[in-house]
PDB file of N, CA and C in Angstrom:
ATOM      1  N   UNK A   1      62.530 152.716  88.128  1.00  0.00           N
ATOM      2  CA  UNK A   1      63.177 153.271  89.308  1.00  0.00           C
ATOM      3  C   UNK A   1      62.163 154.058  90.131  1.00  0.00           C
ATOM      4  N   UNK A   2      62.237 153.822  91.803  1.00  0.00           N
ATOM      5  CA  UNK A   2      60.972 154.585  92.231  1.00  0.00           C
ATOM      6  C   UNK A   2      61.639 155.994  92.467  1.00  0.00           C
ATOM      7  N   UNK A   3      60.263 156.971  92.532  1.00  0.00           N
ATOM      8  CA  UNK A   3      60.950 158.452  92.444  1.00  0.00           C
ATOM      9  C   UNK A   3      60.745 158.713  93.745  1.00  0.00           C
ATOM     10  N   UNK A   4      62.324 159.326  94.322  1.00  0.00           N
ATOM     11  CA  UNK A   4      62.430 159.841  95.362  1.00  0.00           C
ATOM     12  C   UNK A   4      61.589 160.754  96.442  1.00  0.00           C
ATOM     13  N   UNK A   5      61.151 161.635  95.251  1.00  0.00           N
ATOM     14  CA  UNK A   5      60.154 162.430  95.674  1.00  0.00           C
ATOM     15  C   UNK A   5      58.400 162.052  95.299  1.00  0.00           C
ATOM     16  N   UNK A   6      58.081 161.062  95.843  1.00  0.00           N
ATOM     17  CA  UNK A   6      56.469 160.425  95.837  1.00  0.00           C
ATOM     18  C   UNK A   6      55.861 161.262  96.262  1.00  0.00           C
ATOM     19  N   UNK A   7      54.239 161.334  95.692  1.00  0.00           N
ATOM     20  CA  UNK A   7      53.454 161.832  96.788  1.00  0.00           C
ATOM     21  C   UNK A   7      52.616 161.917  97.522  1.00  0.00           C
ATOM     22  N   UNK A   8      53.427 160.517  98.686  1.00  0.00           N
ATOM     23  CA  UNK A   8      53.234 159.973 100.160  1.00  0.00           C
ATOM     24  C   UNK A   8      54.239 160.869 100.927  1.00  0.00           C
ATOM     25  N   UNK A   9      55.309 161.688 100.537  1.00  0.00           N
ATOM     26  CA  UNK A   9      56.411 161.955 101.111  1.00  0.00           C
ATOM     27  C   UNK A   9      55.756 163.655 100.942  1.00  0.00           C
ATOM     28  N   UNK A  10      54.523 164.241 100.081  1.00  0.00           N
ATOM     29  CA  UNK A  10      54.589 165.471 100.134  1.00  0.00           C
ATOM     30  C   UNK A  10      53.503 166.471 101.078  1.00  0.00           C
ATOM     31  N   UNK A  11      54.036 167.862 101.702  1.00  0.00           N
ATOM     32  CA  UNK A  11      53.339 168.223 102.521  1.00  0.00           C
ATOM     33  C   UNK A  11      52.162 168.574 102.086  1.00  0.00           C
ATOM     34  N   UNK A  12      50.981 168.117 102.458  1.00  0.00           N
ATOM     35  CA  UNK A  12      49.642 168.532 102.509  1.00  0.00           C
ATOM     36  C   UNK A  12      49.378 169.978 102.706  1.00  0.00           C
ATOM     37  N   UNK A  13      50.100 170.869 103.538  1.00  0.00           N
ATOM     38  CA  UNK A  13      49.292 171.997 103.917  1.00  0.00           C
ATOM     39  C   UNK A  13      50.269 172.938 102.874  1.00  0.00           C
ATOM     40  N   UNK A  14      51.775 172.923 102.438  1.00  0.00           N
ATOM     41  CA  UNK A  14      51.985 173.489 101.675  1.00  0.00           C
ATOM     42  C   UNK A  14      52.786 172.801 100.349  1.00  0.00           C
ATOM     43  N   UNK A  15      53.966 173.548 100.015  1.00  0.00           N
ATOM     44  CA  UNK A  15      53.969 172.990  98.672  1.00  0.00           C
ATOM     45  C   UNK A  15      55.539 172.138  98.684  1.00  0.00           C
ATOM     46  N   UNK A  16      56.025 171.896  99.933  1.00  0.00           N
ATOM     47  CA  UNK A  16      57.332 171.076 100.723  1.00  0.00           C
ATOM     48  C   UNK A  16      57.263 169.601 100.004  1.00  0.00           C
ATOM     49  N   UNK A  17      58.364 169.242  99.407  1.00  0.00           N
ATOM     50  CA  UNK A  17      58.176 167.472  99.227  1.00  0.00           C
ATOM     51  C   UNK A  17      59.159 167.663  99.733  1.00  0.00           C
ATOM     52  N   UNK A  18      59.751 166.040  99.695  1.00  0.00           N
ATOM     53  CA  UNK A  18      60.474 165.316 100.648  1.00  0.00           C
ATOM     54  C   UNK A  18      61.026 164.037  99.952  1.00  0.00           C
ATOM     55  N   UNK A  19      61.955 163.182 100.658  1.00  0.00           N
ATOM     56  CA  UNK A  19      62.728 162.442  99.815  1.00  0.00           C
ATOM     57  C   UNK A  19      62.367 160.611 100.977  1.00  0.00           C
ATOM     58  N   UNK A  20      62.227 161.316 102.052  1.00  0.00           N
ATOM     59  CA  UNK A  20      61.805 160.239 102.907  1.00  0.00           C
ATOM     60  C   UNK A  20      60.358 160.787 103.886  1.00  0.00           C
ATOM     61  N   UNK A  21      59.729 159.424 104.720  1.00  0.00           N
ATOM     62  CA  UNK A  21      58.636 160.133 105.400  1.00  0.00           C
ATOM     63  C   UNK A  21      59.113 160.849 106.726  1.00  0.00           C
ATOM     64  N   UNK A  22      60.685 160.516 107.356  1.00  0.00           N
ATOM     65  CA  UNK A  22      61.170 161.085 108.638  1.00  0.00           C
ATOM     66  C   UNK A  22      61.217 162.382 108.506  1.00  0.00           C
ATOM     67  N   UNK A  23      61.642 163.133 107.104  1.00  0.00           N
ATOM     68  CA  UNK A  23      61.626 164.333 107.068  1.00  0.00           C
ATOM     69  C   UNK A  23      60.306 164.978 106.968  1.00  0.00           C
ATOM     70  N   UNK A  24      59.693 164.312 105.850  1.00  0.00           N
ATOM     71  CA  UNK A  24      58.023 165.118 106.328  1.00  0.00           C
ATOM     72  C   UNK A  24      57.541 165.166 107.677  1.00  0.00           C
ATOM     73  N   UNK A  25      57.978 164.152 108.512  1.00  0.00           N
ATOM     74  CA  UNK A  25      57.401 164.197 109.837  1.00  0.00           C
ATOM     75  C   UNK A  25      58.125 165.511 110.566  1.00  0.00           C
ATOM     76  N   UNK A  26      59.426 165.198 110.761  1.00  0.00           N
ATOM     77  CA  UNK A  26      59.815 166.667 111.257  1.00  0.00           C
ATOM     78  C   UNK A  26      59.244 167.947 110.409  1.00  0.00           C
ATOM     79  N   UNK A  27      59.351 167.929 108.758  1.00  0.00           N
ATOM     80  CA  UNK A  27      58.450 169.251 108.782  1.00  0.00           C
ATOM     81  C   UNK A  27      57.365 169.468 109.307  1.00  0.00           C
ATOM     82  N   UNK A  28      56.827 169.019 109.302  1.00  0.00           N
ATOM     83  CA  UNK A  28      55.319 168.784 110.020  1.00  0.00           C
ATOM     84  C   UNK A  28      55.514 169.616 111.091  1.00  0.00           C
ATOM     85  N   UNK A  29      55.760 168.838 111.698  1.00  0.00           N
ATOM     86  CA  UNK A  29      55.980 168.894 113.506  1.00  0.00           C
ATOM     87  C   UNK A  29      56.779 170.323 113.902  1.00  0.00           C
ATOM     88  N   UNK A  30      57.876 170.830 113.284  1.00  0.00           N
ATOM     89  CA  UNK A  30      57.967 172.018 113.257  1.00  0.00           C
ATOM     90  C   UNK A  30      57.498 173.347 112.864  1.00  0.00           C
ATOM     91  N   UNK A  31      57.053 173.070 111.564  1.00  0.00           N
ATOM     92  CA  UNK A  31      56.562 174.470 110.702  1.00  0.00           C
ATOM     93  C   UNK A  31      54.871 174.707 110.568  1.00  0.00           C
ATOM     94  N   UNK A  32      54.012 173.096 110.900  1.00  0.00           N
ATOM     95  CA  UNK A  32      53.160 173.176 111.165  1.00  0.00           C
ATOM     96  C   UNK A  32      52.462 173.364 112.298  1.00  0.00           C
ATOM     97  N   UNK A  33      53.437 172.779 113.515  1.00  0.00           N
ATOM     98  CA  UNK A  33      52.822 172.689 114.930  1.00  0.00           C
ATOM     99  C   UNK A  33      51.899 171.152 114.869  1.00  0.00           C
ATOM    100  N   UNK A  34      51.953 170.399 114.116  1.00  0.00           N
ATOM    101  CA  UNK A  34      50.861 169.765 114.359  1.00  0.00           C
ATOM    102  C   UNK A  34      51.457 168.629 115.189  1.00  0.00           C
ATOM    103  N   UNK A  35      50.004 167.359 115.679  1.00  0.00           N
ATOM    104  CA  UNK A  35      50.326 166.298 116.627  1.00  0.00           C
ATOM    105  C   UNK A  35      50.761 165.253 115.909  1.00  0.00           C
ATOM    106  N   UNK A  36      51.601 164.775 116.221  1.00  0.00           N
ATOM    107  CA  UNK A  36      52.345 163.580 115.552  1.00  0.00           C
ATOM    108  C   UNK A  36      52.147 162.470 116.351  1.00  0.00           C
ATOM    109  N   UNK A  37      51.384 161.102 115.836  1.00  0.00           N
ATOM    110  CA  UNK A  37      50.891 160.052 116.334  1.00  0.00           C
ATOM    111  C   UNK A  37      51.725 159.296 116.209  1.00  0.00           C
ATOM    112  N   UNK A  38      52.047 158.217 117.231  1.00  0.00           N
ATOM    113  CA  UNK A  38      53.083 157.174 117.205  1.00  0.00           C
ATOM    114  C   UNK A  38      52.217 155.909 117.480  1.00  0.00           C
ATOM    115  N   UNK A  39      53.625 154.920 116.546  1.00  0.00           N
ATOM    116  CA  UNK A  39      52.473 153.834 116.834  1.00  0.00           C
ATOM    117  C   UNK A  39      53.455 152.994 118.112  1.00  0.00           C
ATOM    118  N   UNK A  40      52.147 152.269 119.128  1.00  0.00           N
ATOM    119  CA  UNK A  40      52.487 151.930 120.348  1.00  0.00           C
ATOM    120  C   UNK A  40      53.569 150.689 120.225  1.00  0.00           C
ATOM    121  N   UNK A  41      53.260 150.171 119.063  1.00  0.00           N
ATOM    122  CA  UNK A  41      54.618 149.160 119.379  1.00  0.00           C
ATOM    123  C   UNK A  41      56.116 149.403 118.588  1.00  0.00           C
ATOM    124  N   UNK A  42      56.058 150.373 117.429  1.00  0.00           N
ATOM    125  CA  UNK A  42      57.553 150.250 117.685  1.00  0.00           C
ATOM    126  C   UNK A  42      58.083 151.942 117.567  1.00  0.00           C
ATOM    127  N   UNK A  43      57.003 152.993 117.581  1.00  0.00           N
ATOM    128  CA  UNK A  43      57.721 154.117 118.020  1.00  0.00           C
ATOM    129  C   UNK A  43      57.291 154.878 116.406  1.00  0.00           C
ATOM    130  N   UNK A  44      57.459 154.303 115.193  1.00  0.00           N
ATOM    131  CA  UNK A  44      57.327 154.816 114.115  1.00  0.00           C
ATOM    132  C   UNK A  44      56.332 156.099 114.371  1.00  0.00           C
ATOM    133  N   UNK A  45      56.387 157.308 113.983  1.00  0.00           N
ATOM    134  CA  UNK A  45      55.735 158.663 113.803  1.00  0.00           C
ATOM    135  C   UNK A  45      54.900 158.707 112.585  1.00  0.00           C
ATOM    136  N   UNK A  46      53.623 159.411 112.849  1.00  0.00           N
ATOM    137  CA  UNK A  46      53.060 159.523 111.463  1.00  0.00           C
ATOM    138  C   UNK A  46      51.779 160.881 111.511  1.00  0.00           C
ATOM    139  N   UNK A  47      51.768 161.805 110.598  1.00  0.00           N
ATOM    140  CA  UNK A  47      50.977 162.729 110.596  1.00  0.00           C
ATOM    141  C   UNK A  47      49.782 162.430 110.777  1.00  0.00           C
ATOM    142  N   UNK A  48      49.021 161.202 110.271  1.00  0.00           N
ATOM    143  CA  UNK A  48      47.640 161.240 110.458  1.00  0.00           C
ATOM    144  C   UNK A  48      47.327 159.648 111.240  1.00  0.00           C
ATOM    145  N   UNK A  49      46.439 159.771 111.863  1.00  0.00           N
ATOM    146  CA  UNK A  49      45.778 158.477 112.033  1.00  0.00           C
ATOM    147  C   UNK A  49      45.572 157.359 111.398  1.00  0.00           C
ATOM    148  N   UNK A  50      45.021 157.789 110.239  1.00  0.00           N
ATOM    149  CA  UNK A  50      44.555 156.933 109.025  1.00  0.00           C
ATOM    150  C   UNK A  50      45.935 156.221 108.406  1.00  0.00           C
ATOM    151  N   UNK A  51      47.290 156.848 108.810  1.00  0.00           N
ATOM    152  CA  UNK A  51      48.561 156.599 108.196  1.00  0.00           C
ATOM    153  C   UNK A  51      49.052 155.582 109.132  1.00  0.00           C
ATOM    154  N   UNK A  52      48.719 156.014 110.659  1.00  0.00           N
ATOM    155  CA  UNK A  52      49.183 154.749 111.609  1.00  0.00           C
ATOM    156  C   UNK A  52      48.547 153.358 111.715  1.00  0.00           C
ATOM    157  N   UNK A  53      47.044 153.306 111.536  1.00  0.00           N
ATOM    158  CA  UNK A  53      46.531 152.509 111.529  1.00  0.00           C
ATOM    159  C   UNK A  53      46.634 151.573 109.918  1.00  0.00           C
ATOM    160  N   UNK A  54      46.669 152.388 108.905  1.00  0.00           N
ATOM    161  CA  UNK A  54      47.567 151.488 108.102  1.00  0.00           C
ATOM    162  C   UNK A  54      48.890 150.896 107.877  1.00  0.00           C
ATOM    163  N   UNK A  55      49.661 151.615 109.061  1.00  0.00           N
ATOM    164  CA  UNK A  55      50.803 150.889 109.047  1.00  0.00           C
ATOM    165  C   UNK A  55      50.600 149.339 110.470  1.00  0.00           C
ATOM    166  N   UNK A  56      50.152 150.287 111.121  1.00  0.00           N
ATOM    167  CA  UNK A  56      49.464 148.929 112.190  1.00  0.00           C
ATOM    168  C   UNK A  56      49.133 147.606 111.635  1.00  0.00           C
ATOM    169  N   UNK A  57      48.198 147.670 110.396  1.00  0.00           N
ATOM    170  CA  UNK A  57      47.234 146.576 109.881  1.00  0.00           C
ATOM    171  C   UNK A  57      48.244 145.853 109.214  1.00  0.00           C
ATOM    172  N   UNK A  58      49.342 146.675 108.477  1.00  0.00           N
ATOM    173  CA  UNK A  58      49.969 146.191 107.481  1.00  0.00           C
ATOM    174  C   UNK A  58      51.716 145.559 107.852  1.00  0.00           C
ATOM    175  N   UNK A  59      52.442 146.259 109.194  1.00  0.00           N
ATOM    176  CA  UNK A  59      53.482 145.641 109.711  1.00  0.00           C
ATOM    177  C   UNK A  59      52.866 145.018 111.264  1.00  0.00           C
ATOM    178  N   UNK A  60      52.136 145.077 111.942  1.00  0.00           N
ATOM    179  CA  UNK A  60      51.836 144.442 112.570  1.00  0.00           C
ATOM    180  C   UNK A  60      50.586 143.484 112.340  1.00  0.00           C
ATOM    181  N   UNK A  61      50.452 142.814 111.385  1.00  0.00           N
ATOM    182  CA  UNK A  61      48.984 142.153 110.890  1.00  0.00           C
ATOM    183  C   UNK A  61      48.741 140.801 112.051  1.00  0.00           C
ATOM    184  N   UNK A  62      50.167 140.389 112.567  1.00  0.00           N
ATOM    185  CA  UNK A  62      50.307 138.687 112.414  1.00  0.00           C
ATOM    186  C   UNK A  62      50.060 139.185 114.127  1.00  0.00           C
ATOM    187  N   UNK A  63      50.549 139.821 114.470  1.00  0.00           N
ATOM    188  CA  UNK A  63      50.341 140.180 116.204  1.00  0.00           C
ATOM    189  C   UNK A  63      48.699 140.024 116.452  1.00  0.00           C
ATOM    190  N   UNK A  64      48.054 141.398 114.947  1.00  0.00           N
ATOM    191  CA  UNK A  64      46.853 141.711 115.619  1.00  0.00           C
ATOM    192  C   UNK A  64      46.218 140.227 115.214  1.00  0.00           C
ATOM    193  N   UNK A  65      46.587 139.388 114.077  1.00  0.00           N
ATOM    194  CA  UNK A  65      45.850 138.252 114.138  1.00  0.00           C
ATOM    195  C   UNK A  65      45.903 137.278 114.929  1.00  0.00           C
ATOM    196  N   UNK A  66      47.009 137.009 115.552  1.00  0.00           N
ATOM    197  CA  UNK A  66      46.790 136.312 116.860  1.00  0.00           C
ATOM    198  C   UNK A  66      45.694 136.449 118.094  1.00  0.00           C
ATOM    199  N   UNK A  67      45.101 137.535 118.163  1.00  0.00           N
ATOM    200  CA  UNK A  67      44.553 138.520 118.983  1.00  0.00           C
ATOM    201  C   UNK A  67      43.236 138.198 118.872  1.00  0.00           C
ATOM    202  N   UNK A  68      42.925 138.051 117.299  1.00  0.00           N
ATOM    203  CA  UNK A  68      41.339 137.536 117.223  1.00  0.00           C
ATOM    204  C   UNK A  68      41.232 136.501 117.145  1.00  0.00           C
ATOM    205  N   UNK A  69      42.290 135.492 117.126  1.00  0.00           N
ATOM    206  CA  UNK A  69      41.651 133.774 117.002  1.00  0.00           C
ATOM    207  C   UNK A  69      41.355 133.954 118.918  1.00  0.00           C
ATOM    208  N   UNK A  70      40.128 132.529 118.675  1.00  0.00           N
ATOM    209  CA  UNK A  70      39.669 132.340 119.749  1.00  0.00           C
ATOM    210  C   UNK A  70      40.592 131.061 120.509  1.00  0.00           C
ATOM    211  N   UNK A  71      41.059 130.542 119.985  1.00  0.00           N
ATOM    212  CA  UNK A  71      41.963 129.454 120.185  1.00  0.00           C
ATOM    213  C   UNK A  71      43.512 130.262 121.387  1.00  0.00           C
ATOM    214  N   UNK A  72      43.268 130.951 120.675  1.00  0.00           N
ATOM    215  CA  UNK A  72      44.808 131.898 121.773  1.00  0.00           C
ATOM    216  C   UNK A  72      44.269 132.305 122.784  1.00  0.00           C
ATOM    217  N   UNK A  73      42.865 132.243 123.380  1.00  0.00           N
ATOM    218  CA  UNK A  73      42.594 132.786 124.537  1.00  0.00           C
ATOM    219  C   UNK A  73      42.285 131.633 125.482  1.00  0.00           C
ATOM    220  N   UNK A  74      42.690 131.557 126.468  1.00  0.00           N
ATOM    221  CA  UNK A  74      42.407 130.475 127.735  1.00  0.00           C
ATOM    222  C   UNK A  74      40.683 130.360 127.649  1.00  0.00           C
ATOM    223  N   UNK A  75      40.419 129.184 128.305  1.00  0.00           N
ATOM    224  CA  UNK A  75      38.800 129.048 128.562  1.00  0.00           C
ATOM    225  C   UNK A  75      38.043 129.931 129.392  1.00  0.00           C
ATOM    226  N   UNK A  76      38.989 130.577 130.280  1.00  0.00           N
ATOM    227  CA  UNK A  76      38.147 131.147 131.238  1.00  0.00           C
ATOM    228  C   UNK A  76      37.653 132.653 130.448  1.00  0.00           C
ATOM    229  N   UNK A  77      37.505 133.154 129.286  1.00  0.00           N
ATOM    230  CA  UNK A  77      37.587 134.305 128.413  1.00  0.00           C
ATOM    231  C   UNK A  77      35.969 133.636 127.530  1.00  0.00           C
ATOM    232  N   UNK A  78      36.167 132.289 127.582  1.00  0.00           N
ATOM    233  CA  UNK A  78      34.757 131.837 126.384  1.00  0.00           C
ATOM    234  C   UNK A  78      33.876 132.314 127.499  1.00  0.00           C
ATOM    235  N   UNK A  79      32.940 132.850 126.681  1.00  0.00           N
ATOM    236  CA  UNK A  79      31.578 133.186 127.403  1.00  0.00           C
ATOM    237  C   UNK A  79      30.460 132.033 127.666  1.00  0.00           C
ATOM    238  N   UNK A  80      30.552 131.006 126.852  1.00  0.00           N
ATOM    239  CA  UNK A  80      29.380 129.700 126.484  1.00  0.00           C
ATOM    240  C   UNK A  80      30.095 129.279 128.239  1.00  0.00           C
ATOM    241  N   UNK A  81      31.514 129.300 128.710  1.00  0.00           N
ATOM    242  CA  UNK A  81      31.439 128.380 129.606  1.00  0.00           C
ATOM    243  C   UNK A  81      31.584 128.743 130.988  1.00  0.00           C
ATOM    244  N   UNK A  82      31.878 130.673 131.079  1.00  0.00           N
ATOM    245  CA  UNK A  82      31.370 131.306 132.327  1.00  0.00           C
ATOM    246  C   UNK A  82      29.983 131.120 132.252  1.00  0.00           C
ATOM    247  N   UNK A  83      29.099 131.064 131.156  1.00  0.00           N
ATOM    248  CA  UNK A  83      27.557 131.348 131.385  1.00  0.00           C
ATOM    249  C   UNK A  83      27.099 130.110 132.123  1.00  0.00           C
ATOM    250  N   UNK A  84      28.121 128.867 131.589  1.00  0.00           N
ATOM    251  CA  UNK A  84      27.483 127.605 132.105  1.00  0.00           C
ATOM    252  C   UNK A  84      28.128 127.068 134.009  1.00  0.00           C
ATOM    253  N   UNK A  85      29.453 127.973 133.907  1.00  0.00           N
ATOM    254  CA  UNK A  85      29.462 127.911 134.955  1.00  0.00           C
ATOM    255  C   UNK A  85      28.885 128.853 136.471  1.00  0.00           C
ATOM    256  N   UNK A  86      28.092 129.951 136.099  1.00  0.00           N
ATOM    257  CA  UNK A  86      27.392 130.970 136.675  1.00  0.00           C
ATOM    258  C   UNK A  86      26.244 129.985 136.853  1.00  0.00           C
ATOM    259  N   UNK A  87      25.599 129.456 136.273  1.00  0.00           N
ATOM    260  CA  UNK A  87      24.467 128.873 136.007  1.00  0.00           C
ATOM    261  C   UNK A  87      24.449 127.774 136.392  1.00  0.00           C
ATOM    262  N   UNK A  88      25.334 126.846 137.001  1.00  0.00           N
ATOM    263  CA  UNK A  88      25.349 125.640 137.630  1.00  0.00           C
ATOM    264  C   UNK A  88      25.122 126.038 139.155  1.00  0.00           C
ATOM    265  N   UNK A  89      25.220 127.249 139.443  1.00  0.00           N
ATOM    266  CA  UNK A  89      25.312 127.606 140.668  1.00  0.00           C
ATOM    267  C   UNK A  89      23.652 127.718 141.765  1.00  0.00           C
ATOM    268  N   UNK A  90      23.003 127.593 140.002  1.00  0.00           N
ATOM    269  CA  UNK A  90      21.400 127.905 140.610  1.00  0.00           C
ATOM    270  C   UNK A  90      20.643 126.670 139.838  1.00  0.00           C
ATOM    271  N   UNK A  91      19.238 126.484 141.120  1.00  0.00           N
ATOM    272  CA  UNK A  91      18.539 125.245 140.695  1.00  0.00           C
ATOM    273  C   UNK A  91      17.667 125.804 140.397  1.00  0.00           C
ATOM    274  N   UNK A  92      16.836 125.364 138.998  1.00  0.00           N
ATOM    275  CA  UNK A  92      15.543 125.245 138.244  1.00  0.00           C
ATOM    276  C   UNK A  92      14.226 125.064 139.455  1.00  0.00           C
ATOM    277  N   UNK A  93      14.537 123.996 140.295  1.00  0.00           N
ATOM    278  CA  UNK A  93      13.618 124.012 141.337  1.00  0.00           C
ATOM    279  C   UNK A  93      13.287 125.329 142.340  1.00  0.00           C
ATOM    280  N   UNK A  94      11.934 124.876 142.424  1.00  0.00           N
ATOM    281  CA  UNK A  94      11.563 126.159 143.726  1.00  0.00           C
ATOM    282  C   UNK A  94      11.121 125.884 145.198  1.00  0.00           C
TER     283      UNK A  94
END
């Protein structure tokens, strides 16, 4: 059985656990003052950076992998064929 109180769910600066991460976030955010980072696509809150960007990598993986195939980007983005078309523009001759 997983235990309610993990500790992913407990406060860092004092000795507060928690049963979910929404409530650590509001403690946070109240008793600490601190900045609470959101992630841009679906709003989720998270105390640290390092916490958003692993949730980024890990519920948004398939978005960001679309993103790096080269195949999803139109031709006009390849560089081999702006270079070749910049370069048709000028003659070798003098």
């Amino acid at each position: 059985m997983k235990n309610p109180f993990s500790k992913k769910n407990d406060c860092t600066q004092c000795d507060a656990k928690f049963s979910n991460h929404e409530d650590l976030v509001t403690h946070v955010r109240h008793e600490h003052h601190k900045t609470i980072v959101k992630c841009q696509k679906c709003g989720k809150e998270f105390i640290h950076e390092k916490d958003r960007l692993h949730h980024a990598r890990k519920e948004h993986e398939e978005e960001m992998r679309e993103r790096s195939h080269k195949e999803s980007y139109p031709d006009e983005y390849n560089t081999q064929n702006r270079v070749d078309r910049f370069r048709s523009r000028f003659s070798d001759k003098l």
